[in-house]
N, C-alpha and C. Protein backbone atom coordinates (compact mmCIF):
# COMPACT_ATOMS: atom_id res chain seq x y z
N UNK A 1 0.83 -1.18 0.00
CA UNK A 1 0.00 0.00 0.00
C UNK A 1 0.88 1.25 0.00
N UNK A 2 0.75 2.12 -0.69
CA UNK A 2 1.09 3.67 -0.84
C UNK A 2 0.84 4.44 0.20
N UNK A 3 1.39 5.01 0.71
CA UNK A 3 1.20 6.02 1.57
C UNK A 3 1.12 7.48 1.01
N UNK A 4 0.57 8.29 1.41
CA UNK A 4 0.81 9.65 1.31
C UNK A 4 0.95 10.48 2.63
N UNK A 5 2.65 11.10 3.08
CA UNK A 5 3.03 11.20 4.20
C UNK A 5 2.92 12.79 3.71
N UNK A 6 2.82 13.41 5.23
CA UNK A 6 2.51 14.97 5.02
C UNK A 6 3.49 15.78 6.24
N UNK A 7 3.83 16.60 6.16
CA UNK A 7 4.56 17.36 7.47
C UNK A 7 3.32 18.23 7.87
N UNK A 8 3.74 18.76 9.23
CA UNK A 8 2.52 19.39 10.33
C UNK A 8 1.48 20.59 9.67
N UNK A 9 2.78 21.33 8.47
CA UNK A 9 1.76 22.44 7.81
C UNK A 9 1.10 21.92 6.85
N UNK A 10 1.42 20.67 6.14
CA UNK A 10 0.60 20.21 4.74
C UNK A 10 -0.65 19.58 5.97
N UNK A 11 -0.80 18.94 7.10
CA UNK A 11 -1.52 18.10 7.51
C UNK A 11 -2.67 19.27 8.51
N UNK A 12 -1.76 20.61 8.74
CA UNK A 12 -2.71 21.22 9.20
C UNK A 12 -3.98 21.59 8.21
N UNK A 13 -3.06 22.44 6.72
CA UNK A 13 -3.82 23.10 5.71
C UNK A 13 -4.98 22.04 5.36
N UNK A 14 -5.09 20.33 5.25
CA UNK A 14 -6.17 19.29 4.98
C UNK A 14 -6.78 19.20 6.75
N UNK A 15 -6.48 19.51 7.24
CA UNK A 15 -7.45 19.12 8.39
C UNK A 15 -8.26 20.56 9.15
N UNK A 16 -7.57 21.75 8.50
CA UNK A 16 -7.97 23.08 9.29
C UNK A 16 -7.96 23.30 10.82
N UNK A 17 -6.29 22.65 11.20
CA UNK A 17 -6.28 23.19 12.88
C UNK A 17 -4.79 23.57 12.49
N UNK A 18 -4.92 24.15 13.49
CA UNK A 18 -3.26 25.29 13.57
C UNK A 18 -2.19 24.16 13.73
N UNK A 19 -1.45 24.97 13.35
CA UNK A 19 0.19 23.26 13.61
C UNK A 19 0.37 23.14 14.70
N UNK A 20 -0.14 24.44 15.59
CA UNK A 20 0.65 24.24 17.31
C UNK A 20 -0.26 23.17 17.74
N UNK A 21 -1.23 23.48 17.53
CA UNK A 21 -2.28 22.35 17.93
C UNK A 21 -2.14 21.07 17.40
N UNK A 22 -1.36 20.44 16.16
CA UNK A 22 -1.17 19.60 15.90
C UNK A 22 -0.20 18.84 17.06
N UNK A 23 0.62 19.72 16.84
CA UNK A 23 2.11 19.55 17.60
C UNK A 23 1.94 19.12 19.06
N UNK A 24 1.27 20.03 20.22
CA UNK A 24 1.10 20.43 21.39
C UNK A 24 0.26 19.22 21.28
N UNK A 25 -1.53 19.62 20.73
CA UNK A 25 -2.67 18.69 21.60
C UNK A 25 -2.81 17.45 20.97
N UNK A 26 -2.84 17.43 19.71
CA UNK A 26 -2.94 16.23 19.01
C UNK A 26 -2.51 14.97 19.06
N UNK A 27 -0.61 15.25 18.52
CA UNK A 27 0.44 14.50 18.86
C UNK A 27 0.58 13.64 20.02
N UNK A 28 0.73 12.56 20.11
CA UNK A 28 1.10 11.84 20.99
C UNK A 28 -0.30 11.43 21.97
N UNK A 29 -1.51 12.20 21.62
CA UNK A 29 -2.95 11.98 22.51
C UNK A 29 -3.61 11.11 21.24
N UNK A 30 -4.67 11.98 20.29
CA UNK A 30 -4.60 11.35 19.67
C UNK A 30 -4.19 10.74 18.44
N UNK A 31 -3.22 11.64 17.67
CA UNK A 31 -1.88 10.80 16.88
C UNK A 31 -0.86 10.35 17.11
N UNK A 32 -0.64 8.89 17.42
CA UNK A 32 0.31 8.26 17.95
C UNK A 32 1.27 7.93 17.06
N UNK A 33 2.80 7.40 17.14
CA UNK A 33 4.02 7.43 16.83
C UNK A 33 3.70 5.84 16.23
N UNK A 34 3.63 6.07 14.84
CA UNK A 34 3.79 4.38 14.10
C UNK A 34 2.18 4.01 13.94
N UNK A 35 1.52 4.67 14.31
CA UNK A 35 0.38 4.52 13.25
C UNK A 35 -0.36 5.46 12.54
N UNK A 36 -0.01 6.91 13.07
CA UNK A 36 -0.40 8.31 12.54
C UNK A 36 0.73 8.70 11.78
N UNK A 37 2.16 8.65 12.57
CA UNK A 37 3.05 9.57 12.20
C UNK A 37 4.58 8.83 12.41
N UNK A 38 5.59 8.84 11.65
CA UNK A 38 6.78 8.09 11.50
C UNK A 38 7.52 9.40 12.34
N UNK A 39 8.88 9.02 12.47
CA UNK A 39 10.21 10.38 12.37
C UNK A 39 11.21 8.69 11.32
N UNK A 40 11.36 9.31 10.27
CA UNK A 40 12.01 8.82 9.43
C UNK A 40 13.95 9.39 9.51
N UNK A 41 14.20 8.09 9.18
CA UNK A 41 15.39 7.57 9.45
C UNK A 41 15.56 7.82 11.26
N UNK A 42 14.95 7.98 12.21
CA UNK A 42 15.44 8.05 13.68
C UNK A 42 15.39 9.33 13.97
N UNK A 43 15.18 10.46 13.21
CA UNK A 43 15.83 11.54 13.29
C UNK A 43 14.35 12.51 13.94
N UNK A 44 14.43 13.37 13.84
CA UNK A 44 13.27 14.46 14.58
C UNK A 44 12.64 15.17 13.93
N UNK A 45 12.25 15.17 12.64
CA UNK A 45 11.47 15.68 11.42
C UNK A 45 9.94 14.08 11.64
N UNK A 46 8.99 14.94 11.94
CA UNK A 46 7.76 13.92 11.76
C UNK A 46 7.26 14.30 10.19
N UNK A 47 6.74 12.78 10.04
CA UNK A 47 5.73 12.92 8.78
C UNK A 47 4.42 11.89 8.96
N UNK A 48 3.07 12.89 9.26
CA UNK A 48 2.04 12.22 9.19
C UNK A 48 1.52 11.43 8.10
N UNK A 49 0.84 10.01 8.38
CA UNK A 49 0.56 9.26 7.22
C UNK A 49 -1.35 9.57 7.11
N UNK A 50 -1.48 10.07 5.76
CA UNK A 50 -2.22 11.00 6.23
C UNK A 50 -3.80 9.83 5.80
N UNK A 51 -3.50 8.60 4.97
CA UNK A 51 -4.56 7.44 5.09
C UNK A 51 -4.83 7.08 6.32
N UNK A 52 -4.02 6.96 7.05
CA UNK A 52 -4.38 6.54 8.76
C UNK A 52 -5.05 7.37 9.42
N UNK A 53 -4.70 8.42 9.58
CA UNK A 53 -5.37 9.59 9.98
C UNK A 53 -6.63 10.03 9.07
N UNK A 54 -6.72 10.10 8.29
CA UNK A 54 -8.39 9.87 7.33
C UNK A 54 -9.35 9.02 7.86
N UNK A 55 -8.86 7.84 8.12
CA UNK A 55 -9.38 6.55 8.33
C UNK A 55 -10.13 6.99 9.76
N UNK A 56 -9.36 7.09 10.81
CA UNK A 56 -9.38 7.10 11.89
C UNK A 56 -10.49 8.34 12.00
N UNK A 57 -10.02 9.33 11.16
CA UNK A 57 -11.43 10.34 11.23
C UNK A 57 -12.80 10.42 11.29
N UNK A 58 -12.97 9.69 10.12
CA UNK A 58 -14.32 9.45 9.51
C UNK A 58 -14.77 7.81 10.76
N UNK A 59 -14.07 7.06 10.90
CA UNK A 59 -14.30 6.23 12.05
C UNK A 59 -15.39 6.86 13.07
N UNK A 60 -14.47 7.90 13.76
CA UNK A 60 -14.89 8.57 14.55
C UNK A 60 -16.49 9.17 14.44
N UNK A 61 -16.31 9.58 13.23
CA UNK A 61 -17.70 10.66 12.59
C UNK A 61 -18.23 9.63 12.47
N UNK A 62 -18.63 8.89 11.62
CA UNK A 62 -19.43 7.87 11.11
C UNK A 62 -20.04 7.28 12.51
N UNK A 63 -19.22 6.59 13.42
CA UNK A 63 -19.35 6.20 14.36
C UNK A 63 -20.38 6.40 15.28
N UNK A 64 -19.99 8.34 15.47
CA UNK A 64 -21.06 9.18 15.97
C UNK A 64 -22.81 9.15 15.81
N UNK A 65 -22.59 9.34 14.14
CA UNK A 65 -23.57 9.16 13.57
C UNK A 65 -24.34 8.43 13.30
N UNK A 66 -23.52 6.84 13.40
CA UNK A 66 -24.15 5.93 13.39
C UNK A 66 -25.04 5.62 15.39
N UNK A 67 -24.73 5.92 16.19
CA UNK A 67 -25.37 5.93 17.69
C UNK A 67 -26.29 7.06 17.72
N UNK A 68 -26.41 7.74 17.02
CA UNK A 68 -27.90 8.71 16.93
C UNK A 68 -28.34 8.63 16.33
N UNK A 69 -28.72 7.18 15.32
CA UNK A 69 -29.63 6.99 14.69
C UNK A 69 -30.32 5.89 15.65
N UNK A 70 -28.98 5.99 16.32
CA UNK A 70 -30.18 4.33 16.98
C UNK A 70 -31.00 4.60 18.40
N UNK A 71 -30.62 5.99 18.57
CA UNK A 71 -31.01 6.85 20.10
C UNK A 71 -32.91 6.94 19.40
C-alpha cells in the first residue's frame, strides 16, 4: 500500500487546525508514533501518514452518527 506522508503544515492546511495544535494537543494523545506519524530515518522531522489519519477520522464521525440513529 502507498502512503501519502505529510509534514505538520501540509496536515494542518487538509485538516484546518493550527500546527501548534497539531504539535502540542494532538500528537502523541490522539496521533500516535507508528500509526499516525513516523520520524524517518530516527531523526526528529515527523511525517504524518495521512490514510491513517483519514481513516481514523471518519471512524470517529461515522461512528457518531451511526449511535444517533439508533437513540
Amino acid at each position: 500500500m502507498n502512503f501519502t506522508y505529510l509534514t505538520t503544515k501540509e496536515l494542518s492546511e487538509r485538516i484546518h487546525y493550527n500546527e501548534r495544535t497539531i504539535r502540542n494537543q494532538l500528537k502523541d494523545s490522539v496521533l500516535l508514533e507508528g500509526v499516525h506519524y513516523i520520524r524517518p530515518f530516527g531523526g526528529r522531522k515527523i511525517l504524518f501518514v495521512w490514510e491513517r489519519i483519514e481513516e481514523d477520522m471518519t471512524k470517529t464521525s461515522f461512528g457518531s452518527l451511526h449511535s444517533l440513529q439508533l437513540q
